[in-house]
Protein backbone atom coordinates (compact mmCIF):
# COMPACT_ATOMS: atom_id res chain seq x y z
CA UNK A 1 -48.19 -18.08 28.49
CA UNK A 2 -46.45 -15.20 28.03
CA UNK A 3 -48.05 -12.21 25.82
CA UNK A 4 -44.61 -11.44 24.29
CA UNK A 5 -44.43 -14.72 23.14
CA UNK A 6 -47.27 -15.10 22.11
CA UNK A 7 -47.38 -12.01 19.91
CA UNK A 8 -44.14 -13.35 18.42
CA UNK A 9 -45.95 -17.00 17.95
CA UNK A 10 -48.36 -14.69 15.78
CA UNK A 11 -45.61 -12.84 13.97
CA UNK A 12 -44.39 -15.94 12.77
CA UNK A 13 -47.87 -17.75 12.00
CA UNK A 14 -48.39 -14.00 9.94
CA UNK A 15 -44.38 -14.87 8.21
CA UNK A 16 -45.51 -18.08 7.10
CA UNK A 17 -48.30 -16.86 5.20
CA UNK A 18 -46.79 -13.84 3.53
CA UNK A 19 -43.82 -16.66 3.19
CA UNK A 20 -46.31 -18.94 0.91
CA UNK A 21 -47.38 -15.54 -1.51
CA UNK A 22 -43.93 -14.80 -1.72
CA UNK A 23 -43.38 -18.44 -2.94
CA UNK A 24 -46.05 -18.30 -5.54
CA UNK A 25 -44.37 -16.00 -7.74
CA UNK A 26 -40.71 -18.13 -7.12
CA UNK A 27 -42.53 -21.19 -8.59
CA UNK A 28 -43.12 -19.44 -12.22
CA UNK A 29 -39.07 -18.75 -11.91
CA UNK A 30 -38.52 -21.98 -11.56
CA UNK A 31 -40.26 -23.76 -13.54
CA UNK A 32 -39.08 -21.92 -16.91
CA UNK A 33 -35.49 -21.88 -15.03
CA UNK A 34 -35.54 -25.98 -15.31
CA UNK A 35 -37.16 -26.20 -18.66
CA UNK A 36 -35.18 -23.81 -20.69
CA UNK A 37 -32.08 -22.15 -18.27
CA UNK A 38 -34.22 -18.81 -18.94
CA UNK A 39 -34.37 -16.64 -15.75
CA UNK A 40 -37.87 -14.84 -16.72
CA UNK A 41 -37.93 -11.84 -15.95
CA UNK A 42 -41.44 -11.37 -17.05
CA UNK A 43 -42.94 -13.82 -14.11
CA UNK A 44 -44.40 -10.73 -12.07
CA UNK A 45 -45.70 -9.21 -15.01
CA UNK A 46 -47.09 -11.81 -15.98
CA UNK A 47 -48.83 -12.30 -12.85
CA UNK A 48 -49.99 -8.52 -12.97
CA UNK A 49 -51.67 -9.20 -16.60
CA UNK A 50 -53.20 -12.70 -15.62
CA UNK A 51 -54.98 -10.89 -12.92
CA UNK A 52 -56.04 -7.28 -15.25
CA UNK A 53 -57.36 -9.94 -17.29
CA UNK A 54 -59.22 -11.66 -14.77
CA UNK A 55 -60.69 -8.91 -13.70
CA UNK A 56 -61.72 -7.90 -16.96
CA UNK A 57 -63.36 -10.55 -18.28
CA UNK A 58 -65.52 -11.02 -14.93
CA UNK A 59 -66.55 -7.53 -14.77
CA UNK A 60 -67.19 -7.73 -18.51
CA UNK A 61 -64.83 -4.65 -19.68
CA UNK A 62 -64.49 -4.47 -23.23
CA UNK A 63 -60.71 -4.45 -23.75
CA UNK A 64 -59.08 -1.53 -25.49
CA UNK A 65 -62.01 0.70 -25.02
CA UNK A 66 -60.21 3.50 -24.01
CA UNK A 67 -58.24 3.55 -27.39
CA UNK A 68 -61.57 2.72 -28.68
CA UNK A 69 -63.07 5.71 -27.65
CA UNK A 70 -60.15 8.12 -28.69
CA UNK A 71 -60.19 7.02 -31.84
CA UNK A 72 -63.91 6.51 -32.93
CA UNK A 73 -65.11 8.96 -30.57
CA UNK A 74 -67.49 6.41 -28.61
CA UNK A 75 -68.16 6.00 -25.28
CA UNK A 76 -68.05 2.30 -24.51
CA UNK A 77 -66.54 0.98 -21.55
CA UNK A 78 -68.29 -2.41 -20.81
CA UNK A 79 -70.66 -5.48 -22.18
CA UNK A 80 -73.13 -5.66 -19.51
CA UNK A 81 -72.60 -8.41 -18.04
CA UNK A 82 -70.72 -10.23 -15.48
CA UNK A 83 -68.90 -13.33 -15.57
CA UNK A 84 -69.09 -16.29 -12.79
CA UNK A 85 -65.63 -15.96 -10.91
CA UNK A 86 -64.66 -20.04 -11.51
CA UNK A 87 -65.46 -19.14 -15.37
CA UNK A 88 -63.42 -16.51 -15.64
CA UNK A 89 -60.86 -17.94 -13.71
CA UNK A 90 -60.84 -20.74 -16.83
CA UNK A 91 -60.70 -18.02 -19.14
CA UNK A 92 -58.31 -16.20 -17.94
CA UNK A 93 -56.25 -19.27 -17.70
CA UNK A 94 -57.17 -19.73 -21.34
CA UNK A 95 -55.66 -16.37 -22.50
CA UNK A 96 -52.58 -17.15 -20.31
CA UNK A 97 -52.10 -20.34 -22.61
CA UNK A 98 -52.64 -18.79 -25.93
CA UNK A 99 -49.74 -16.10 -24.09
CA UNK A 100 -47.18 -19.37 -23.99
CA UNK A 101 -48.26 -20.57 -27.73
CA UNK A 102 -47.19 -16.69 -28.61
CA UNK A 103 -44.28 -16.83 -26.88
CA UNK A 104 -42.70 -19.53 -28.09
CA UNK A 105 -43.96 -19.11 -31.71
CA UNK A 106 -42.43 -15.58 -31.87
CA UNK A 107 -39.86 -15.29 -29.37
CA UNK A 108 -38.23 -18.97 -28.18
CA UNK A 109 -38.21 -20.36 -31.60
CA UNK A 110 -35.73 -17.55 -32.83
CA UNK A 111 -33.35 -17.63 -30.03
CA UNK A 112 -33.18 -21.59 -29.36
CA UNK A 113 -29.25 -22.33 -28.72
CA UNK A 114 -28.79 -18.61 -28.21
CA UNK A 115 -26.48 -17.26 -24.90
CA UNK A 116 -28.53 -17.10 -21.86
CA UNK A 117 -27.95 -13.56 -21.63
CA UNK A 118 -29.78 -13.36 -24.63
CA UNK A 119 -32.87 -15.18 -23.80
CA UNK A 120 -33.02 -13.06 -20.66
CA UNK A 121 -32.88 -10.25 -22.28
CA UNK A 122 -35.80 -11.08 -24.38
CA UNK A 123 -37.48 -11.49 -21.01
CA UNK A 124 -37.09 -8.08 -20.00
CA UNK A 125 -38.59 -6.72 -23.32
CA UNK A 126 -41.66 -9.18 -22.84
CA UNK A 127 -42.14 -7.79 -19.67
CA UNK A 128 -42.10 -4.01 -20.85
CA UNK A 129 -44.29 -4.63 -23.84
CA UNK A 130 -47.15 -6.82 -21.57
CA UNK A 131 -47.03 -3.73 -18.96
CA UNK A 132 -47.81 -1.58 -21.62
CA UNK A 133 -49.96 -4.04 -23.52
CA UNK A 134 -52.22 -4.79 -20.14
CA UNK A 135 -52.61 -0.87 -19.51
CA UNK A 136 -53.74 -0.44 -23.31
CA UNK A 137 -55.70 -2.98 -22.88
CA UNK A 138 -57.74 -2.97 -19.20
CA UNK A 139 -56.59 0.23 -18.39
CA UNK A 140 -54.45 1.63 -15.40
CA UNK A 141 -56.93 2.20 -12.34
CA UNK A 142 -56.66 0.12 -9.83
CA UNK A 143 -59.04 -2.51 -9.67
CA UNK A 144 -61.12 -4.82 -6.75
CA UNK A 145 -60.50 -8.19 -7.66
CA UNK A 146 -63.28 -10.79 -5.78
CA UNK A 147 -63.72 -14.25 -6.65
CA UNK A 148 -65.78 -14.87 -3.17
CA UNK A 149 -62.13 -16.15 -1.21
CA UNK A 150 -62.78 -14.75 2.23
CA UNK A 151 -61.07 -11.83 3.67
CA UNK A 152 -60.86 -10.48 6.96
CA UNK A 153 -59.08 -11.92 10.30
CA UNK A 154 -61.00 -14.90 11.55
CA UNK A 155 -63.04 -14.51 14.28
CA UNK A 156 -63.09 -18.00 15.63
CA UNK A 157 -59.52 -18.11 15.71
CA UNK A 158 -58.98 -15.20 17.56
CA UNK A 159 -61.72 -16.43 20.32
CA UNK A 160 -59.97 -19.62 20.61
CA UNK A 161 -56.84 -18.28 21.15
CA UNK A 162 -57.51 -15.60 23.05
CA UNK A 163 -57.89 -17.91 26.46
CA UNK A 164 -53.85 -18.53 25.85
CA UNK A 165 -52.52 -14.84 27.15
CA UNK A 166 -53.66 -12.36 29.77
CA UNK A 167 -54.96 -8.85 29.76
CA UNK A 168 -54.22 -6.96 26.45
CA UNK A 169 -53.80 -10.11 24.47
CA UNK A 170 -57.02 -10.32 21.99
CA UNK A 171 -56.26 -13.75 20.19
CA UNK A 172 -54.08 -14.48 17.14
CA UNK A 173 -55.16 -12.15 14.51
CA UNK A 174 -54.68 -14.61 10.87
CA UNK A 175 -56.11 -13.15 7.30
CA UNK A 176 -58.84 -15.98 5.81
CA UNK A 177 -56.93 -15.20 2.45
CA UNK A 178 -53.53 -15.95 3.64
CA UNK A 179 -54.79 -18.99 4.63
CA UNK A 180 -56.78 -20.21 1.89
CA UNK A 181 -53.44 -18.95 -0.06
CA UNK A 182 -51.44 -21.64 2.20
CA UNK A 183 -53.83 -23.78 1.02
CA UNK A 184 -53.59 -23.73 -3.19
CA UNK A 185 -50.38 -23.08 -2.44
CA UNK A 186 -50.11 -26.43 -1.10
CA UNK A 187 -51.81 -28.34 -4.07
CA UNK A 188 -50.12 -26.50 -6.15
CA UNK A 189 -46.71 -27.39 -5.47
CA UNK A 190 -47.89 -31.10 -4.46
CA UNK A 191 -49.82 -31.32 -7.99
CA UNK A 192 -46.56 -29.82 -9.86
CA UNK A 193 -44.08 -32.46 -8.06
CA UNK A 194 -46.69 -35.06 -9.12
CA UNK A 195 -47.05 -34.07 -12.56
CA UNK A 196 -42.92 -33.78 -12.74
CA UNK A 197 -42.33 -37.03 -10.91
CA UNK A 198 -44.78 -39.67 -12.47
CA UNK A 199 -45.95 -38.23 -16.00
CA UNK A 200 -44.57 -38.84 -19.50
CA UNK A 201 -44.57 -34.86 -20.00
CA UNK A 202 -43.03 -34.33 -16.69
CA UNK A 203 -40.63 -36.66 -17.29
CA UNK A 204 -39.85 -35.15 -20.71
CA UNK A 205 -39.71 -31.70 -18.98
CA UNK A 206 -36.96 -32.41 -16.77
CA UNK A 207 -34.99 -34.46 -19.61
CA UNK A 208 -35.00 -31.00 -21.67
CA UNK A 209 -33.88 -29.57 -18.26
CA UNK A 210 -30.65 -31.66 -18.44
CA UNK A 211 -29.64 -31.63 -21.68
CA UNK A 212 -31.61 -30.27 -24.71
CA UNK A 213 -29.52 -31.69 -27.50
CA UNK A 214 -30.17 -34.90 -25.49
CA UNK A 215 -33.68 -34.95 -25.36
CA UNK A 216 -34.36 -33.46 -29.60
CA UNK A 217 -32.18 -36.51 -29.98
CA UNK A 218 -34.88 -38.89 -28.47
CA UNK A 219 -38.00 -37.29 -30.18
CA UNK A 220 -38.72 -35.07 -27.71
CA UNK A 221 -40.24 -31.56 -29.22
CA UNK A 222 -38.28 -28.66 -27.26
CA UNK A 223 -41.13 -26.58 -28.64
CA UNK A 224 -43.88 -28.49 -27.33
CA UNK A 225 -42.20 -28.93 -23.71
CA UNK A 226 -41.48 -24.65 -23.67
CA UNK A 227 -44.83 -24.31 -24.45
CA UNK A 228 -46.55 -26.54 -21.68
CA UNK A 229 -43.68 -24.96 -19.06
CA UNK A 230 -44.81 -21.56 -19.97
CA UNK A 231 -48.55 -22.27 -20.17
CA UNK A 232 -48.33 -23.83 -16.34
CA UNK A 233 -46.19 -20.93 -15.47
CA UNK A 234 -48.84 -18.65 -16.50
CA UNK A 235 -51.77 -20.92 -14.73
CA UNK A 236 -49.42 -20.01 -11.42
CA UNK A 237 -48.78 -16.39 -12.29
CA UNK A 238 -52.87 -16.33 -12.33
CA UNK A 239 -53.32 -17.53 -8.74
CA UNK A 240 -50.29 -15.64 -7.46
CA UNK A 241 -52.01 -12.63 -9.44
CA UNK A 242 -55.39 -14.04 -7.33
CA UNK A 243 -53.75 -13.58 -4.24
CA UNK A 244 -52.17 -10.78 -3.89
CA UNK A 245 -54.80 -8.85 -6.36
CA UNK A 246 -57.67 -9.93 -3.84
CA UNK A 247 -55.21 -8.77 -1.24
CA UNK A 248 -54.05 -5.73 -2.40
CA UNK A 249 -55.91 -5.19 -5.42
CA UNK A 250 -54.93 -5.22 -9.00
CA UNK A 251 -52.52 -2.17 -9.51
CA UNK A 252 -49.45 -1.95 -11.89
CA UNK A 253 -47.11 -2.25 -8.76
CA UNK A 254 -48.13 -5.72 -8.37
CA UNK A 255 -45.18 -6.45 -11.10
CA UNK A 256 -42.92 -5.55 -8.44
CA UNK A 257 -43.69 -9.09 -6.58
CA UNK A 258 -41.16 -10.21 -8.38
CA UNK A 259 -38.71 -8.49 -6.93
CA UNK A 260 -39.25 -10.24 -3.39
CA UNK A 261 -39.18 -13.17 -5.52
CA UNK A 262 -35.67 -13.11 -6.06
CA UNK A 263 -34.53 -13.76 -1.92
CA UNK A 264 -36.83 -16.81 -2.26
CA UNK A 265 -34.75 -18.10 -5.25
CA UNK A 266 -31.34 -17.62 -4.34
CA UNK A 267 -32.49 -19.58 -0.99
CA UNK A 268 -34.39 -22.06 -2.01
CA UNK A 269 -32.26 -22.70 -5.53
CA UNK A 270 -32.99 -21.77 -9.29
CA UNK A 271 -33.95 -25.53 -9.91
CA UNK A 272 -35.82 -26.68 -7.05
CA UNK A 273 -39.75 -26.93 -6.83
CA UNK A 274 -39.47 -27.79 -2.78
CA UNK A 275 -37.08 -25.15 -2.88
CA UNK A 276 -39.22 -22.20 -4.04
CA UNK A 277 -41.68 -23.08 -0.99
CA UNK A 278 -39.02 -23.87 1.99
CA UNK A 279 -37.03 -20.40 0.87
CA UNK A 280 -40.56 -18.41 0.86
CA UNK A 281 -41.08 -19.76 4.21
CA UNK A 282 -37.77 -18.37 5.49
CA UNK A 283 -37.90 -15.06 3.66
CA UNK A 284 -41.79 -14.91 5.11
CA UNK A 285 -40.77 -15.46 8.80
CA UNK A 286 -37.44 -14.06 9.08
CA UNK A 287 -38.44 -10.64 7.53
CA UNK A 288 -41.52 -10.21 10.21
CA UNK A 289 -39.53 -12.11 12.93
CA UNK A 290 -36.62 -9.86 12.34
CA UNK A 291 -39.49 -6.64 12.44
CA UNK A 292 -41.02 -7.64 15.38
CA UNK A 293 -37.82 -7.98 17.55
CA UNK A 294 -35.32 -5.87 16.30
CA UNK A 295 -36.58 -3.85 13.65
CA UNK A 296 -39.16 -2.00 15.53
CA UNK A 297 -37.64 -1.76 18.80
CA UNK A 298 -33.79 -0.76 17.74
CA UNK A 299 -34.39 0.56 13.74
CA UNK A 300 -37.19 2.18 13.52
CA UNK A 301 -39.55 -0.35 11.58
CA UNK A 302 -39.53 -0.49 7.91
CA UNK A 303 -36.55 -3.99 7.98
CA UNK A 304 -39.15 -5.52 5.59
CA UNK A 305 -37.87 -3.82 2.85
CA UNK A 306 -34.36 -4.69 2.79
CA UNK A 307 -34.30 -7.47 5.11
CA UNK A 308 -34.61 -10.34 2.93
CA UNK A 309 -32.10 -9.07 0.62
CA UNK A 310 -29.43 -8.85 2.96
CA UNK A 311 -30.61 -12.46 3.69
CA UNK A 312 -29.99 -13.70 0.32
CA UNK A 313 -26.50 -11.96 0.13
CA UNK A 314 -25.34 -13.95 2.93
CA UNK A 315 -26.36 -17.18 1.57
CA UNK A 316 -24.80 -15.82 -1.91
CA UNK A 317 -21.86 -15.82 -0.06
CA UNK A 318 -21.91 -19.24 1.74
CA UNK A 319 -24.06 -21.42 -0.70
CA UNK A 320 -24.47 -20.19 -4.30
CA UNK A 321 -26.69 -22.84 -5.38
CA UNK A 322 -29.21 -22.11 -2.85
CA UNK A 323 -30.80 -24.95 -0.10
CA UNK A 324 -31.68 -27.15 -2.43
CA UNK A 325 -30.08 -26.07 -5.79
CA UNK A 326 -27.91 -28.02 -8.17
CA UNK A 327 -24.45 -27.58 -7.40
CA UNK A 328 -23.17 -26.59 -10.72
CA UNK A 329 -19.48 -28.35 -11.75
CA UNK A 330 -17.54 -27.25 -14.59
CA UNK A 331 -14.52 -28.92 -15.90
CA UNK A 332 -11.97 -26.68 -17.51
């Protein structure tokens, strides 16, 4: 076979995988998108503090000990102990609950029937004050985040597929993380269809989606229902946070994943679980695909930045509602 192709076989085996981060971030859009019409923009925040907070609790960091110190003159920076990654995964995912009982006890419960406009607004102000909030809080270095998910290419990948090409082909060079991501990735979206499809709650969920006058009117709490959306949005703003803060680790530009979020959405649709993975997908493999062969050879490199963008323009253009979006109707 062919090195080219080959290398571009790996390009878009690479695409997939940054695809599937990319669409771990889209899934905490969407799900507050189909409970409450709120566009949050808080998600990548959100994922940024989930992971600060993660970190901080394993490494046992006493939080706020730099204002602390300032103001009682100390010089205490950490318990002395360190917490079991799976535990302070759980209570990380904890505090990201008690973050969705906040929310909607002192922001949702005032704006309920307010423009959406409004409510996104809101968003933007929660995301500003939990920036700040996370940096008074762990602090703004930029921390290694390890809860023993393997890194590194794997070597019995590369030897396998190294046979396939000739001279100056080494084997298929695929990050263990990526694909562990691929894998929770996976569940995740399977359990989340699950829970929506064949469970009471997720059943009530997408009946507030519809109509929320309809669903108050049949007993079901719109409080209750925001709060459950935004506690499972935060429980997949933690592993997106996981990811890409093992990846990359935990630094206050990690917020800006949600920017690349925003191509996946307009793809896949607002409203569409399935949606938020199959646009990922195509934002993951056309941005590297479009790198590889033109970008590189003809541009100069660096198409990865603007790429998907121009992407999600087009589709703008040609289908508003996304792949798998609700068309939206109004009768005038």
């Amino acid at each position: 076979m062919p090195n080219q192709l080959l290398f571009a076989i790996e390009v878009t085996i690479n695409g997939l995988m940054a695809g599937v981060m990319y669409s771990l971030v889209a899934l905490g859009f969407v799900l507050i998108f189909k409970a409450s019409g709120i566009f949050n923009y808080a998600q990548g925040v959100m994922a940024l503090f989930a992971a600060l907070t993660l970190v901080g609790i394993q490494n046992g960091q006493v939080p706020f000990s730099h204002l602390i110190n300032a103001v009682f003159g100390t010089d205490i920076h950490h318990f002395g102990w360190h917490v079991p990654a799976f535990l302070a995964i759980l209570l990380a995912a904890g505090v990201m609950v008690l973050f969705a009982i906040i929310v909607e006890r002192y922001i949702l419960k005032h704006l309920v029937n307010q423009e959406p406009i409004i409510l996104f607004m809101a968003t933007i102000g929660l995301a500003y004050f939990m920036e700040g909030f996370g940096d008074l809080m762990w602090g703004s270095e930029i921390k290694k985040l390890d809860v023993g998910l393997p890194q590194g290419g794997s070597l019995w990948l590369e030897a396998k597929s190294k046979v396939l090409g000739g001279d100056g082909f080494y084997g298929f060079y695929i990050d263990k993380l990526d694909i562990w991501a691929t894998f929770f990735a996976a569940v995740l979206v399977i359990s989340l269809v699950l829970f929506s499809q064949y469970t009471k709650t997720g059943r009530a969920l997408r009946a507030v989606a519809d109509d929320h006058q309809a669903a108050l009117s049949v007993g079901i709490s719109l409080r209750a229902i925001w709060v459950i959306v935004w506690s499972i949005a935060g429980f997949v703003a933690l592993v997106a946070g996981i990811m890409w803060g093992a990846k990359s680790g935990v630094q206050f530009s990690l917020s800006l994943i949600a920017l690349k979020a925003l191509p996946v959405l307009m793809l896949g649709g607002f409203t569409s679980i399935p949606g938020a993975i199959v646009g990922g997908l195509i934002i993951g493999v056309g941005e590297k695909l479009f790198e590889f062969l033109i970008g590189a050879p003809f541009l100069g490199g660096a198409t990865e930045n603007w790429f998907a963008y121009m992407l999600a323009l087009v589709f703008l253009v040609f289908r508003p509602q996304g792949l798998f979006g609700d068309k939206i109707i109004e009768r005038v």
